[in-house]
Protein backbone atom coordinates (compact mmCIF):
# COMPACT_ATOMS: atom_id res chain seq x y z
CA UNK A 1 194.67 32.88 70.58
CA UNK A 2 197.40 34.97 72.28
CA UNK A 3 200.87 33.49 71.44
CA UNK A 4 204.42 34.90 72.43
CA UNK A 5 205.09 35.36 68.69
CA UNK A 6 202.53 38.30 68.71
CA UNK A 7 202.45 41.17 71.20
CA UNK A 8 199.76 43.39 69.89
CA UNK A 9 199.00 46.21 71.83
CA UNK A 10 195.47 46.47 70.43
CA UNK A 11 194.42 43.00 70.96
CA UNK A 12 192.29 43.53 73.62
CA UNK A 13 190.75 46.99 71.85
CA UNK A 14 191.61 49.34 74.68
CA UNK A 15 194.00 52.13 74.56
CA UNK A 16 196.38 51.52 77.42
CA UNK A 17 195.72 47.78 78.91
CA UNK A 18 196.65 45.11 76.63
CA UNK A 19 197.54 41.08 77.39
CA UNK A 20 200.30 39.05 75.95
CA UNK A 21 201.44 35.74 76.56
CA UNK A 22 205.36 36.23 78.03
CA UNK A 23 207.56 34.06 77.60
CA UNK A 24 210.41 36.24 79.82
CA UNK A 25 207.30 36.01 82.54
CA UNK A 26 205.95 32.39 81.90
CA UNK A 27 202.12 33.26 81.80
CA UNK A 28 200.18 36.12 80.64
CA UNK A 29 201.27 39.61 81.56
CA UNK A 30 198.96 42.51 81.64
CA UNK A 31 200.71 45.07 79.71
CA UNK A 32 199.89 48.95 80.98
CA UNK A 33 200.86 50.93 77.52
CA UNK A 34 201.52 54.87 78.53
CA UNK A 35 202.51 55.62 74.99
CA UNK A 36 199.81 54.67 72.73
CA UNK A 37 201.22 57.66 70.01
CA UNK A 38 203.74 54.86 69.13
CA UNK A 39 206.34 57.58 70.34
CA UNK A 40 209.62 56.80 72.58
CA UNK A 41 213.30 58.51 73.66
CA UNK A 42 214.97 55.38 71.95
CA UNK A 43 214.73 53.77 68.49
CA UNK A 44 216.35 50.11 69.51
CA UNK A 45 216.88 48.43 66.09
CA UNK A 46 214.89 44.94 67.05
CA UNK A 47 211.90 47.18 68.28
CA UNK A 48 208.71 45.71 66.86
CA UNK A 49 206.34 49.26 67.08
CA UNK A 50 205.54 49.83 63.55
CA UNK A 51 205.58 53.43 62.87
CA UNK A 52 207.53 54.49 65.77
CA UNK A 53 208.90 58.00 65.81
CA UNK A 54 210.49 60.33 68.46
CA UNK A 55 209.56 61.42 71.36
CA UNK A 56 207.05 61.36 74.47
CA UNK A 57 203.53 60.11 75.01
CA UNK A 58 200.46 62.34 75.32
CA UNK A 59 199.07 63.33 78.53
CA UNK A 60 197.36 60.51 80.23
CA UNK A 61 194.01 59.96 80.99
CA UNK A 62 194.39 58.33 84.17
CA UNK A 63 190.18 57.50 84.44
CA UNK A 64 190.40 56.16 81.53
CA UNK A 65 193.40 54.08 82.35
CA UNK A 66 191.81 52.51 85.88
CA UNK A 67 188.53 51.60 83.99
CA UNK A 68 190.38 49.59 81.59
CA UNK A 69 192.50 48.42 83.80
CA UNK A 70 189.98 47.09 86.21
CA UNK A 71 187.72 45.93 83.87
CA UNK A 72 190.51 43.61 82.15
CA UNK A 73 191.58 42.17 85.38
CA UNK A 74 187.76 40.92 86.19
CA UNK A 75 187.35 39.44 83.01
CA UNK A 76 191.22 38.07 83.24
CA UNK A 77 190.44 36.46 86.80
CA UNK A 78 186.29 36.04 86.43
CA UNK A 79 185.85 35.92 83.21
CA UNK A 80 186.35 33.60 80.04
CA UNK A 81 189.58 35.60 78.38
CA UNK A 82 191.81 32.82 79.65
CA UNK A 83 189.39 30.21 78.34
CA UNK A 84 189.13 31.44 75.24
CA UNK A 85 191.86 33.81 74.29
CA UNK A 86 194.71 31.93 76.28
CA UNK A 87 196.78 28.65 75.32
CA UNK A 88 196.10 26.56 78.09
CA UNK A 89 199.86 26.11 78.57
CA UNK A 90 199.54 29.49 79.46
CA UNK A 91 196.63 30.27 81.89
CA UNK A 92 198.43 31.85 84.40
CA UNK A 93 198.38 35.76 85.21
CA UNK A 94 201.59 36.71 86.11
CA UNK A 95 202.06 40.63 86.04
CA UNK A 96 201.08 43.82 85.13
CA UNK A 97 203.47 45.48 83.44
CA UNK A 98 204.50 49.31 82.18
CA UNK A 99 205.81 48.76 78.44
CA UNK A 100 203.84 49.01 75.77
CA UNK A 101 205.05 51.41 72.70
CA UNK A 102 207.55 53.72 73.83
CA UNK A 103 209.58 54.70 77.45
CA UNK A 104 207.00 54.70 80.49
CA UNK A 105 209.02 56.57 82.55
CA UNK A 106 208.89 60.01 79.93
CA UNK A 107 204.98 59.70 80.96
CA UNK A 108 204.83 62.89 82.79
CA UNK A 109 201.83 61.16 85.08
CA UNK A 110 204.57 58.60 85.17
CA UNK A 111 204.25 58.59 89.48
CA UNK A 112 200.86 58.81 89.61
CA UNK A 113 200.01 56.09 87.12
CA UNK A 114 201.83 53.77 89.34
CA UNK A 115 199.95 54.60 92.52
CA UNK A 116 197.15 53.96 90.50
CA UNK A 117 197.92 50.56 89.67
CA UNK A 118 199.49 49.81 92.66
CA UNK A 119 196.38 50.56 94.22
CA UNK A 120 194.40 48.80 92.11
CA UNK A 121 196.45 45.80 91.97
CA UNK A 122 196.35 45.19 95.61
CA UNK A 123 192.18 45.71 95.50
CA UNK A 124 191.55 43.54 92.57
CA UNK A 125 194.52 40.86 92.50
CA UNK A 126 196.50 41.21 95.96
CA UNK A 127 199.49 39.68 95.12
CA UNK A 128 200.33 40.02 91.27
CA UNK A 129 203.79 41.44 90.68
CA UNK A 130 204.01 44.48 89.39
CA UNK A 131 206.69 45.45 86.51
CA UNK A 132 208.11 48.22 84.69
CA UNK A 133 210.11 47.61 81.64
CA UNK A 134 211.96 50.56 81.22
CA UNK A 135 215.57 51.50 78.68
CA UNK A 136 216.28 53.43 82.30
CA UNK A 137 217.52 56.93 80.79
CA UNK A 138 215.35 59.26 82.81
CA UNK A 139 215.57 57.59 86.38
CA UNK A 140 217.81 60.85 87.41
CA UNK A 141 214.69 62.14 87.17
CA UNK A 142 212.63 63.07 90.52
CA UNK A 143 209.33 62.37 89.07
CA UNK A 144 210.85 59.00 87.91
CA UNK A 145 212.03 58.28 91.30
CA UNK A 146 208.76 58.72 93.03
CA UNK A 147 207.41 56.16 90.95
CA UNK A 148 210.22 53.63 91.62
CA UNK A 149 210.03 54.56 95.57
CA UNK A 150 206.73 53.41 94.64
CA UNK A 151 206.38 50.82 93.01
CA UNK A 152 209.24 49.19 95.68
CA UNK A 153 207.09 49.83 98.23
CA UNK A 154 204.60 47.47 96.70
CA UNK A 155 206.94 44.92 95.83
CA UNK A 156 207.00 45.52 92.27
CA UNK A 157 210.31 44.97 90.41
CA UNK A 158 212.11 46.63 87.25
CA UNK A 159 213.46 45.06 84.10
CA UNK A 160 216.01 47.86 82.90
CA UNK A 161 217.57 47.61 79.40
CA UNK A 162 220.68 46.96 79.09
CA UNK A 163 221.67 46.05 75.53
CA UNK A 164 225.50 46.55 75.03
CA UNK A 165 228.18 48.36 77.19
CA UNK A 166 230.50 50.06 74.79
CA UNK A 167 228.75 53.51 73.95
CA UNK A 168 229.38 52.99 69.83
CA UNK A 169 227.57 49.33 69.87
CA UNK A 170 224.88 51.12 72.16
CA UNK A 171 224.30 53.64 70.22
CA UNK A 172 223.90 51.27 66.69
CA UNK A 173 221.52 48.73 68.17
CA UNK A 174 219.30 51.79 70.69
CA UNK A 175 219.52 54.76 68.45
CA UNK A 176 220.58 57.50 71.03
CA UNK A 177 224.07 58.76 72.36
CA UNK A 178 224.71 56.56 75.36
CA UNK A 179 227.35 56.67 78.07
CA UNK A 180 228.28 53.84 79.97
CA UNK A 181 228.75 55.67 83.39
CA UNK A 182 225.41 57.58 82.69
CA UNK A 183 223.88 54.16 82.44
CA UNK A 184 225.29 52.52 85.52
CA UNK A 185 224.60 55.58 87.44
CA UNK A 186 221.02 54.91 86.73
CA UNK A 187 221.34 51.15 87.52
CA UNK A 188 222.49 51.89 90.72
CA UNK A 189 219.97 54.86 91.55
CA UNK A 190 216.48 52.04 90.11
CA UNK A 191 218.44 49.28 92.09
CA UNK A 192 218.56 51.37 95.18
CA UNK A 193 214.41 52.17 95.16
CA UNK A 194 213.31 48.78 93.74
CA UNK A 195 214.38 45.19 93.32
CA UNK A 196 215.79 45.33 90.15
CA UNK A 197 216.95 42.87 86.99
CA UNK A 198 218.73 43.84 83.99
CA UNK A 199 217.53 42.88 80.68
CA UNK A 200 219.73 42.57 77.73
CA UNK A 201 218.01 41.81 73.45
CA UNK A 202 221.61 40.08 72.56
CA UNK A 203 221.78 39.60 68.73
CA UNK A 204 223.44 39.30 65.81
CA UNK A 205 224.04 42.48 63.00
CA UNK A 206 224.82 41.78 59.74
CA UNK A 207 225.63 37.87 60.51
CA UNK A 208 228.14 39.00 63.34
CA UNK A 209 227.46 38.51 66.90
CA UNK A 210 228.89 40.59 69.64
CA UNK A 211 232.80 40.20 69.71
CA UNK A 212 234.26 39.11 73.14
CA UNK A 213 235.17 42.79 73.99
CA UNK A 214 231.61 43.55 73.81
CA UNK A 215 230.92 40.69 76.61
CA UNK A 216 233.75 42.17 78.56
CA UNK A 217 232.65 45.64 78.78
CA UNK A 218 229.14 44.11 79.98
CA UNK A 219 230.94 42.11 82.48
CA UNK A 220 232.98 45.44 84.03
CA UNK A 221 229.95 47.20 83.72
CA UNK A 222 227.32 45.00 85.77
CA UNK A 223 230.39 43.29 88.21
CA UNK A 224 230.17 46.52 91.04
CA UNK A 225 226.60 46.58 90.69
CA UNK A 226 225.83 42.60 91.33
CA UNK A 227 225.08 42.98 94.54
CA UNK A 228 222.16 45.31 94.10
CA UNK A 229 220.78 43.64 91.38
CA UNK A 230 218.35 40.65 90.91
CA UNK A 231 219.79 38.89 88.39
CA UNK A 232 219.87 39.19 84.37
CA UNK A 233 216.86 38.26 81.77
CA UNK A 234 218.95 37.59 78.44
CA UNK A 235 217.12 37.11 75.31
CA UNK A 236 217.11 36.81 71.82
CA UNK A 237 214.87 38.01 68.74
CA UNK A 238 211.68 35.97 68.81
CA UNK A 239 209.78 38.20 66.74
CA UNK A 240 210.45 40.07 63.88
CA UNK A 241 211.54 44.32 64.13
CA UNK A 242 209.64 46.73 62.26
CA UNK A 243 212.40 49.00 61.98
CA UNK A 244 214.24 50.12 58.95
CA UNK A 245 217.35 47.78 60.10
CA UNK A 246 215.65 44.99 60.21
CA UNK A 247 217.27 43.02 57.33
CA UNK A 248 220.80 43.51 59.36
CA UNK A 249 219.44 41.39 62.41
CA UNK A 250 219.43 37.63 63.02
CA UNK A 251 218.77 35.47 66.29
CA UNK A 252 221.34 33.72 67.86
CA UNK A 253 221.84 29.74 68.94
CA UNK A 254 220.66 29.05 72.18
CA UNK A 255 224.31 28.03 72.67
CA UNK A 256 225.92 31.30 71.65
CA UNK A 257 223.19 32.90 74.64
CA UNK A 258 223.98 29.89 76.68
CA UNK A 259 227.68 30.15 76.87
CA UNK A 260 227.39 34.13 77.20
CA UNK A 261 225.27 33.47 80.38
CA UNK A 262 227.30 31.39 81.73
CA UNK A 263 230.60 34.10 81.26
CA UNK A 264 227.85 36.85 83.34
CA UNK A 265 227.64 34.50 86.20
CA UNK A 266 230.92 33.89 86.24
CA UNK A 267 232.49 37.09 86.25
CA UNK A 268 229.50 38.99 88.20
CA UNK A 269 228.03 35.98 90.13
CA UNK A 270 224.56 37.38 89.30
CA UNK A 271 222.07 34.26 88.17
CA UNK A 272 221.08 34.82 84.42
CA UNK A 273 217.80 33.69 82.83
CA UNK A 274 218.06 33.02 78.97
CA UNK A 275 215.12 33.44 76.82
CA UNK A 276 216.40 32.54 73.01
């Protein structure tokens, strides 16, 4: 049985479709994995790809990618997965959603694997959402805007990482040089295509949660941007990181999250869903 304490990507045996039970999306999401090299632009500390490593995914094979695709969504909505692959707390398709094992967006088919599922989508299961998870560092990019013009167009919406504000905690917990304005910049450009929620993996490292200046920096940084945005998905470590730091990471109380949320609303007014 699928469980939200395991997120294979090969549990269906395909290379790029692959379900999970969500617990962010309440139901079973339909995961659309560009990067099956295990390769990504980020190394986030709490990541749970084992072997990841740097860089891009292969090129796409886009056939390949609608067959599976279609054929999962028959046997998701026609079929028996749901009976008997799916808790029955948690028979519900919710989304298909770009994730998987490294950034979507540095997909170089990135645009036209959206079209593809958009199209698909609206064939096979007119009116599922449809997501993109995405750490939001290459939406500058033209080819990355196309998609989001998109993938707005359909109604789809984007859950862009946003794990700390100051640029020295950022660059501890997602393994890359990271600038604040660079980040917001981006915010603003995915929030201005499609709707739009930042998600934020809030943690502890080395028994020490994030001081208060840490929550104040992510205040200033999402409070001119609230009114673009949907809202905030904060969540904590439900399952375990495969990454060399792993041993420095711990999940928080639901009260820590709890009373962080409740500082985001009221400094940014944005609502805040927390996922512990």
């Amino acid at each position: 049985m699928l469980s939200t304490d395991d997120h294979s990507r090969d549990s269906a045996g395909l290379r790029y479709v692959y379900p999970v039970v969500s617990r962010r999306a309440g139901g079973v999401s339909v995961g659309v994995n560009l990067n099956p090299n295990n390769a990504c632009n980020w190394a986030c500390v709490y990541c749970q790809v084992e072997g990841l490593s740097r860089g891009g995914p292969p090129p796409l094979d886009l056939e390949r990618l609608e067959r599976e695709l279609a054929g999962f969504l028959d046997a998701a909505l026609h079929g028996d997965f749901m009976r008997d692959h799916v808790p029955e707390s948690a028979r519900r398709l919710m989304d298909v959603a770009f994730s998987g094992n490294g950034e979507p967006t540095s997909a170089a088919e990135f645009a036209e694997a959206i079209d593809l599922v958009v199209g698909l989508v609206g064939r096979l299961a007119p009116g599922l959402t449809i997501r993109l998870i995405t750490n939001g560092s290459l939406v500058h990019r033209p080819v990355v805007q196309e998609g989001l013009r998109c993938l707005g167009a359909a109604g789809g919406e984007v859950w862009f990482k946003l794990d700390r504000a100051l640029a020295d905690e950022a660059a501890l917990v997602n393994g890359v040089p990271w600038s604040p304005e660079k980040a917001a910049r981006n915010l603003g450009l995915c929030a201005g295509l499609v709707r739009t929620w930042v998600q934020t993996c809030w943690f502890a490292v080395d028994g020490l949660a994030p001081p208060a200046a840490s929550q104040q920096a992510y205040c200033e940084l999402l409070r001119p941007l609230a009114p673009v945005l949907a809202g905030v998905h904060l969540y904590g470590l439900a399952r375990p990181s495969l990454q060399p730091a792993a041993a420095r990471l711990s999940a928080l109380p639901y009260e820590t999250l709890a009373a962080f949320a409740a500082r985001i609303e009221k400094e940014t007014g944005l609502r805040v869903n927390v996922s512990p």
